[in-house]
Protein backbone atom coordinates (compact mmCIF):
# COMPACT_ATOMS: atom_id res chain seq x y z
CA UNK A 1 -81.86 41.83 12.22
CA UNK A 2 -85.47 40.51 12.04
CA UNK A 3 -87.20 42.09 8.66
CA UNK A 4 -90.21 41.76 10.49
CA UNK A 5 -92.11 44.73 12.38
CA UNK A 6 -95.44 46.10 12.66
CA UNK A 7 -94.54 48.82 10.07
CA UNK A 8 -93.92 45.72 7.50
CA UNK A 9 -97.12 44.09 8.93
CA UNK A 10 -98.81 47.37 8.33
CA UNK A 11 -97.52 47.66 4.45
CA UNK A 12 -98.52 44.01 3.88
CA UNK A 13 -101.73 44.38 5.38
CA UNK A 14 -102.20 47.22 2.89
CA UNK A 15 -101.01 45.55 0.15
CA UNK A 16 -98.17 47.81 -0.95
CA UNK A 17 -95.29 46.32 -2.63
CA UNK A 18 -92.35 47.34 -0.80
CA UNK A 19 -88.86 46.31 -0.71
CA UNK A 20 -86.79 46.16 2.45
CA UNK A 21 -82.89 47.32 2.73
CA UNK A 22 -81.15 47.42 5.73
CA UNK A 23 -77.92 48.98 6.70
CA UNK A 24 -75.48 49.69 9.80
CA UNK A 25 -77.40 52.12 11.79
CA UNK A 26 -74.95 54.84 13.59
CA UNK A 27 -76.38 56.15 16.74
CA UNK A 28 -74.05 58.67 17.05
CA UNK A 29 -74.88 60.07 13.98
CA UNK A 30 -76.11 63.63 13.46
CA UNK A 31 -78.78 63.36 11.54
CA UNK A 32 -80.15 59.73 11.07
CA UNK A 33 -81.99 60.24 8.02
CA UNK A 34 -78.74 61.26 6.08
CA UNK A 35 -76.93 58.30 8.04
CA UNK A 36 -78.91 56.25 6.25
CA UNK A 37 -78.68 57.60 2.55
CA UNK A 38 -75.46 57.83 2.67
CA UNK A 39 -75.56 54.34 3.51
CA UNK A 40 -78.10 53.23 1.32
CA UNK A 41 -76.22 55.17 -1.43
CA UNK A 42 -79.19 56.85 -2.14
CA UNK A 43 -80.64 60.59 -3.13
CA UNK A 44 -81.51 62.24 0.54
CA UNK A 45 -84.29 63.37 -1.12
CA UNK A 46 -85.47 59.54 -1.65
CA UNK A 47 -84.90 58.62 1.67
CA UNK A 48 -87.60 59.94 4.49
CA UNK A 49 -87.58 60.50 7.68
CA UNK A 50 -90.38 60.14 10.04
CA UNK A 51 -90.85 63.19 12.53
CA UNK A 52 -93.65 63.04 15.40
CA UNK A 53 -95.12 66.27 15.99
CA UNK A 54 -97.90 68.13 17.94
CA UNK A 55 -100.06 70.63 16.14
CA UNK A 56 -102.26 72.89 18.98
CA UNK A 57 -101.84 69.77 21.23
CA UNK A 58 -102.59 67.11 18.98
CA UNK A 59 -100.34 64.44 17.74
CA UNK A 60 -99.32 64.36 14.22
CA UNK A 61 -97.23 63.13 11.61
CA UNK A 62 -94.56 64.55 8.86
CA UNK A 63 -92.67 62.57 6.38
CA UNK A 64 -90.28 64.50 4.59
CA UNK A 65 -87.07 64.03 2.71
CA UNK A 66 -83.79 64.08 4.88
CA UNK A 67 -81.97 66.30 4.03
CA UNK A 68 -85.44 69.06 4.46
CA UNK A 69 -86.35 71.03 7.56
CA UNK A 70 -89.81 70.76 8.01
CA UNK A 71 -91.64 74.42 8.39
CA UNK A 72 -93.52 74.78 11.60
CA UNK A 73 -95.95 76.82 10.33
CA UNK A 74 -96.64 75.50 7.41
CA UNK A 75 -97.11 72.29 9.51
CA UNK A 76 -99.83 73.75 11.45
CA UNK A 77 -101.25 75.19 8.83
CA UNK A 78 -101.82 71.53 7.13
CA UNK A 79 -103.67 70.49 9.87
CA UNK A 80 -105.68 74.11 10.41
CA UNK A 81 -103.93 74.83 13.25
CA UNK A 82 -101.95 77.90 14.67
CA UNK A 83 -98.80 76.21 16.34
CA UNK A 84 -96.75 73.40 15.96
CA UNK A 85 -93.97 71.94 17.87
CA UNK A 86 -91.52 68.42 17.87
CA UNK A 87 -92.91 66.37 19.97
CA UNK A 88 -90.55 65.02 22.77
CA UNK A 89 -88.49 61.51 21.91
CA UNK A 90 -89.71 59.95 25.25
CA UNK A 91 -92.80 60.77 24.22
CA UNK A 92 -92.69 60.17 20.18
CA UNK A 93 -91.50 56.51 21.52
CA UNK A 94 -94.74 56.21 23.62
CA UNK A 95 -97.00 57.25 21.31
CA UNK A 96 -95.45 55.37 18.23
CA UNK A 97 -94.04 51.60 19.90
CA UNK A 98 -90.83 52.45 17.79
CA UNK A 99 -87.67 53.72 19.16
CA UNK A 100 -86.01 57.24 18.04
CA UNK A 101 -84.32 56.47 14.38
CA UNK A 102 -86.23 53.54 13.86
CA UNK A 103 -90.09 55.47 13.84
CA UNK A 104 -92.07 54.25 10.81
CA UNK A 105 -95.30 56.14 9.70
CA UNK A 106 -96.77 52.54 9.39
CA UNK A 107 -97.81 50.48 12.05
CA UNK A 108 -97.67 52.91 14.57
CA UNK A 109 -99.48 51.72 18.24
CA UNK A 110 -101.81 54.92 17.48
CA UNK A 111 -103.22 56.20 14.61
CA UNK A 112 -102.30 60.27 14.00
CA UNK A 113 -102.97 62.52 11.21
CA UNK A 114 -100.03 61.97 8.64
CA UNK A 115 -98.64 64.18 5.82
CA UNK A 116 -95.97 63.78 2.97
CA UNK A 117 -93.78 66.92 2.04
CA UNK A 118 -95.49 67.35 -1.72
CA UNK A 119 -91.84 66.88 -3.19
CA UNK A 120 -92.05 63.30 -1.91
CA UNK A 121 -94.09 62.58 -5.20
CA UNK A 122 -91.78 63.62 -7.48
CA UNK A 123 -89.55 60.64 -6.70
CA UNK A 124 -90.23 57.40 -8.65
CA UNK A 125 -89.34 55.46 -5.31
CA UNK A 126 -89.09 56.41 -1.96
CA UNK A 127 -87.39 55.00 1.53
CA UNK A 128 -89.02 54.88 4.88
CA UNK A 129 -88.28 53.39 7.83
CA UNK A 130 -89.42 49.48 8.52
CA UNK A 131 -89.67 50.02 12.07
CA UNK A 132 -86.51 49.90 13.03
CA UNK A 133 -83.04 50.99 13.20
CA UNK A 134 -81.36 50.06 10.16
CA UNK A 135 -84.00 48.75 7.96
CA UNK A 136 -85.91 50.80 5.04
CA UNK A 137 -88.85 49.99 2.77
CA UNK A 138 -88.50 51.23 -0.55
CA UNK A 139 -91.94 51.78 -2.24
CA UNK A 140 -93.48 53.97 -4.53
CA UNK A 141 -94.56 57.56 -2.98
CA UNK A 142 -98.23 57.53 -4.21
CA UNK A 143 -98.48 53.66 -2.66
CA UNK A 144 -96.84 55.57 0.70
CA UNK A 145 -99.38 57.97 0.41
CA UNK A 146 -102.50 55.88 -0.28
CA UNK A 147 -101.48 53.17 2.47
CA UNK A 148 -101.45 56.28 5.23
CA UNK A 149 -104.43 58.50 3.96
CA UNK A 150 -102.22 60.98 4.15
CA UNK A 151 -102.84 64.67 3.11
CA UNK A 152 -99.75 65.91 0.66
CA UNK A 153 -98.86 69.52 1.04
CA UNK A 154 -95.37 71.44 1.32
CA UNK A 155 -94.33 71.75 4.25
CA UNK A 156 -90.71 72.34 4.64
């Protein structure tokens, strides 16, 4: 597997220290994020996922611990909206250049609007996705949140 992609361009480019881990990525699995915990051996509240969203239309971004459901509303609400919805894979791929378990907040082809779940910080380290299936950059959460400019609220 290269341990090379434009979300560990983006990180390097931002200079935030980051290690990468990689593990066997199951496709079949139910839910990626926990997929990947488990076989990390990590917290599922350490490891994040990446979820691609629209808010009134507009693309956005939600990082937030695997094993958490993120809250519409509250999602909309970050962004002062009134609705908010998935966005579709086919088009999460499009908009991002990553594939669907592999979508990094960093490096993405277009930048959106980005927020952390607030219980993100609480963490002393964090996981998110290099850019592609089966490989994870472990960082701190404040350096994840400085790199993006990303608002922190709750949102699951």
């Amino acid at each position: 597997m290269a341990k090379t992609s434009p979300a560990t361009l983006a990180l390097g480019k931002a200079g935030v220290v980051f290690t990468l881990h990689t593990y066997d990525y199951d496709p079949d699995a139910g839910r990626v994020g926990l997929q990947a915990a488990q076989s990390l051996g990590a917290d599922p509240a350490r490891v994040l996922k990446t979820l691609m969203a629209q808010v009134d239309g507009r693309p956005v971004c939600a990082v937030l611990a695997s094993d958490q459901e993120v809250a519409m509303k509250k999602l909309a609400a970050v962004f002062g909206g009134k609705a908010a919805a998935m966005m579709k894979p086919a088009d999460a791929e499009r908009m991002t250049g990553y594939r669907v378990g592999g979508v990094s907040p960093f490096g993405q082809k277009r930048l959106v609007p980005t927020v952390v779940d607030e219980a993100a910080l609480l963490q002393d380290q964090v996981f998110v996705n290099g850019g592609q299936r089966g490989l994870q950059a472990q960082m701190a959460p404040a350096d994840l949140v400085a790199a993006l400019d990303a608002k922190v609220a709750e949102i699951t």
